[in-house]
C-alpha atoms as a PDB file:
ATOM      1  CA  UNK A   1     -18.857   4.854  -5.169  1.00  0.00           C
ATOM      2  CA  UNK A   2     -15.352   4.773  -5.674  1.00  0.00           C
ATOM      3  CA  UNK A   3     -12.600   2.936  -3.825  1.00  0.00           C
ATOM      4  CA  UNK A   4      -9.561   5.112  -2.849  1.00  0.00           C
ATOM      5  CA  UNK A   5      -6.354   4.356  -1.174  1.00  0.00           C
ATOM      6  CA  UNK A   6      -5.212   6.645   1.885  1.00  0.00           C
ATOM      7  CA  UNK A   7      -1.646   7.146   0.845  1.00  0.00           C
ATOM      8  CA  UNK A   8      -0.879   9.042   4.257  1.00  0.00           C
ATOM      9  CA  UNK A   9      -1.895   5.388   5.836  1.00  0.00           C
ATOM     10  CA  UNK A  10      -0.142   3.692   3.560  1.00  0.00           C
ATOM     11  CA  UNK A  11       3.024   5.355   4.312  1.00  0.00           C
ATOM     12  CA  UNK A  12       3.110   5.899   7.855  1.00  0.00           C
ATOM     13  CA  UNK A  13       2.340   1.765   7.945  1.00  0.00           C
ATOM     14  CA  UNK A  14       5.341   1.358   5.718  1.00  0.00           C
ATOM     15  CA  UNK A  15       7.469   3.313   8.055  1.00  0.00           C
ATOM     16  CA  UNK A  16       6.016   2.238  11.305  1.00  0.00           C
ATOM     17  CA  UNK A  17       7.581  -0.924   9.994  1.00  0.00           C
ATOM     18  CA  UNK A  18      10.528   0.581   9.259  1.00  0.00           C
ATOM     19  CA  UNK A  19      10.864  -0.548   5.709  1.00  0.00           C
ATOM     20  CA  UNK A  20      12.236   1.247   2.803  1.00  0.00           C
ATOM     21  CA  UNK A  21      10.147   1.099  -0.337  1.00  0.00           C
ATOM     22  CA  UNK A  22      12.367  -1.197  -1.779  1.00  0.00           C
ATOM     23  CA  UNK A  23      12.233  -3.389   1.090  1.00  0.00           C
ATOM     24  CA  UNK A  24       8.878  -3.373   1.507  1.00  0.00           C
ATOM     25  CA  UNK A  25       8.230  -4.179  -2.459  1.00  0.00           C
ATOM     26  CA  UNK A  26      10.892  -6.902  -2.035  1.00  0.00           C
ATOM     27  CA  UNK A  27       8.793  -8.407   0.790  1.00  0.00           C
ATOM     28  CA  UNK A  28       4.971  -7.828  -0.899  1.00  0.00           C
ATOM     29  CA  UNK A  29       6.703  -9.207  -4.419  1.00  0.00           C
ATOM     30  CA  UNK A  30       5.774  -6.208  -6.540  1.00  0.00           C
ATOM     31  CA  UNK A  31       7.755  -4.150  -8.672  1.00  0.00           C
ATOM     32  CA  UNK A  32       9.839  -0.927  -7.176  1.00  0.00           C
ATOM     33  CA  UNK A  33       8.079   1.339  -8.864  1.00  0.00           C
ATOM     34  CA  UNK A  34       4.733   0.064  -8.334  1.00  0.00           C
ATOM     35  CA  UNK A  35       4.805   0.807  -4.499  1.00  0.00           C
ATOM     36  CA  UNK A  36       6.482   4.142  -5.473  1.00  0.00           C
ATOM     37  CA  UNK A  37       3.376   4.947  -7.674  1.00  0.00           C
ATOM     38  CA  UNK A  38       0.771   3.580  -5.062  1.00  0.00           C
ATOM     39  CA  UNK A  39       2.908   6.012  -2.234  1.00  0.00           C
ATOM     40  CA  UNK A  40       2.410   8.919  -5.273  1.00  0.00           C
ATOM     41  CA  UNK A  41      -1.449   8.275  -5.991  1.00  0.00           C
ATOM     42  CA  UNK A  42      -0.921   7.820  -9.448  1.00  0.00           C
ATOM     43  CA  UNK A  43      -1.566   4.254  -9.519  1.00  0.00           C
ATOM     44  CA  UNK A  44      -4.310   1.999  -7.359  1.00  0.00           C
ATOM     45  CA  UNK A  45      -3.571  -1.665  -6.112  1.00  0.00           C
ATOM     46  CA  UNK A  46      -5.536  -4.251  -7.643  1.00  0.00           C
ATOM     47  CA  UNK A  47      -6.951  -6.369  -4.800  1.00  0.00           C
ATOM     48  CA  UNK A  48      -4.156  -9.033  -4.568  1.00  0.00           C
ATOM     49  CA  UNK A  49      -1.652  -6.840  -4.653  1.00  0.00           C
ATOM     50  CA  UNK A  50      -3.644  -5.063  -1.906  1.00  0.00           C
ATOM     51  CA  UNK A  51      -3.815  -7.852  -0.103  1.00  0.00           C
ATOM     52  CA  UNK A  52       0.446  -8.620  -0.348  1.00  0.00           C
ATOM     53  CA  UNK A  53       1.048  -5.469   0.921  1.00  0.00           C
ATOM     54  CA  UNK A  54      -1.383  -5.591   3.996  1.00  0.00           C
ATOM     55  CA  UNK A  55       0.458  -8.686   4.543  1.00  0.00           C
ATOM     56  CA  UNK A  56       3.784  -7.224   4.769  1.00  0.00           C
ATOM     57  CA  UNK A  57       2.511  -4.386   6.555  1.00  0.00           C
ATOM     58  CA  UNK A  58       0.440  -6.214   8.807  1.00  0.00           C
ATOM     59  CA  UNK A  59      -2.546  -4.278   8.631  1.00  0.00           C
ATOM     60  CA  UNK A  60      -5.766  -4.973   8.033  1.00  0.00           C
ATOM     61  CA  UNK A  61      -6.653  -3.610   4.470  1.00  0.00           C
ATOM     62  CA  UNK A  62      -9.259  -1.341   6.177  1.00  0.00           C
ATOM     63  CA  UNK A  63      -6.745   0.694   7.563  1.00  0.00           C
ATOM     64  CA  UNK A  64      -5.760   1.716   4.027  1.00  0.00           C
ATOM     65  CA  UNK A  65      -8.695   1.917   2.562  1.00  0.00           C
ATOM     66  CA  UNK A  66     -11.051   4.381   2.124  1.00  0.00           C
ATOM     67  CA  UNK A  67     -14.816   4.827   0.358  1.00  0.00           C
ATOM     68  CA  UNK A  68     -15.295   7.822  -1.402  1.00  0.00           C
ATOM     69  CA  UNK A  69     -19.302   8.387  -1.988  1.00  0.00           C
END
Protein backbone atom coordinates (compact mmCIF):
# COMPACT_ATOMS: atom_id res chain seq x y z
CA UNK A 1 0.00 0.00 0.00
CA UNK A 2 1.41 3.16 -0.78
CA UNK A 3 0.41 6.66 0.26
CA UNK A 4 0.18 9.21 -2.64
CA UNK A 5 -0.57 12.83 -2.75
CA UNK A 6 -3.30 14.13 -5.35
CA UNK A 7 -1.39 17.06 -6.69
CA UNK A 8 -4.55 18.20 -8.82
CA UNK A 9 -6.20 18.57 -5.07
CA UNK A 10 -3.48 20.03 -3.80
CA UNK A 11 -3.44 22.77 -6.22
CA UNK A 12 -6.86 23.64 -6.87
CA UNK A 13 -6.99 23.97 -2.68
CA UNK A 14 -4.04 26.29 -2.97
CA UNK A 15 -5.81 28.40 -5.46
CA UNK A 16 -9.29 28.17 -4.16
CA UNK A 17 -7.49 30.07 -1.45
CA UNK A 18 -6.07 32.25 -3.62
CA UNK A 19 -2.52 31.91 -2.50
CA UNK A 20 0.58 31.98 -4.50
CA UNK A 21 3.06 29.25 -3.74
CA UNK A 22 5.12 31.51 -2.03
CA UNK A 23 2.40 32.68 0.04
CA UNK A 24 1.12 29.66 0.85
CA UNK A 25 4.81 28.21 1.91
CA UNK A 26 5.20 31.48 3.87
CA UNK A 27 1.98 30.64 5.77
CA UNK A 28 2.59 26.49 6.21
CA UNK A 29 6.49 27.52 7.21
CA UNK A 30 8.18 25.35 4.61
CA UNK A 31 10.68 26.13 2.18
CA UNK A 32 9.66 27.67 -1.50
CA UNK A 33 10.74 25.02 -3.21
CA UNK A 34 9.40 22.35 -1.15
CA UNK A 35 5.69 23.24 -2.00
CA UNK A 36 6.94 23.73 -5.62
CA UNK A 37 8.22 20.05 -5.56
CA UNK A 38 5.08 18.65 -3.66
CA UNK A 39 2.82 20.78 -6.63
CA UNK A 40 5.51 18.79 -9.24
CA UNK A 41 5.21 15.17 -7.63
CA UNK A 42 8.70 14.87 -7.22
CA UNK A 43 8.74 15.13 -3.60
CA UNK A 44 6.02 13.70 -0.80
CA UNK A 45 5.15 15.62 2.53
CA UNK A 46 6.21 14.03 5.56
CA UNK A 47 3.18 13.99 7.88
CA UNK A 48 3.79 17.31 9.76
CA UNK A 49 4.44 19.08 7.01
CA UNK A 50 1.21 17.50 5.71
CA UNK A 51 -0.47 18.51 8.40
CA UNK A 52 0.91 22.61 8.09
CA UNK A 53 -0.28 22.72 4.85
CA UNK A 54 -3.88 21.29 5.48
CA UNK A 55 -3.81 23.92 8.00
CA UNK A 56 -3.21 26.72 5.75
CA UNK A 57 -5.37 25.30 3.27
CA UNK A 58 -8.02 24.41 5.49
CA UNK A 59 -8.70 21.10 4.36
CA UNK A 60 -8.94 18.11 5.86
CA UNK A 61 -5.79 16.01 4.86
CA UNK A 62 -8.20 13.47 3.27
CA UNK A 63 -8.96 15.67 0.63
CA UNK A 64 -5.33 15.41 -0.50
CA UNK A 65 -4.69 12.23 0.08
CA UNK A 66 -4.98 9.31 -1.70
CA UNK A 67 -4.27 5.23 -1.15
CA UNK A 68 -2.81 3.57 -3.87
CA UNK A 69 -3.32 -0.46 -3.40
Amino acid sequence: MKVVINLEALCKARVARGLTIGEAARDAGICLATWGAMERGTTVPRPGTLLKICRVLDIDPKEIIEVDA
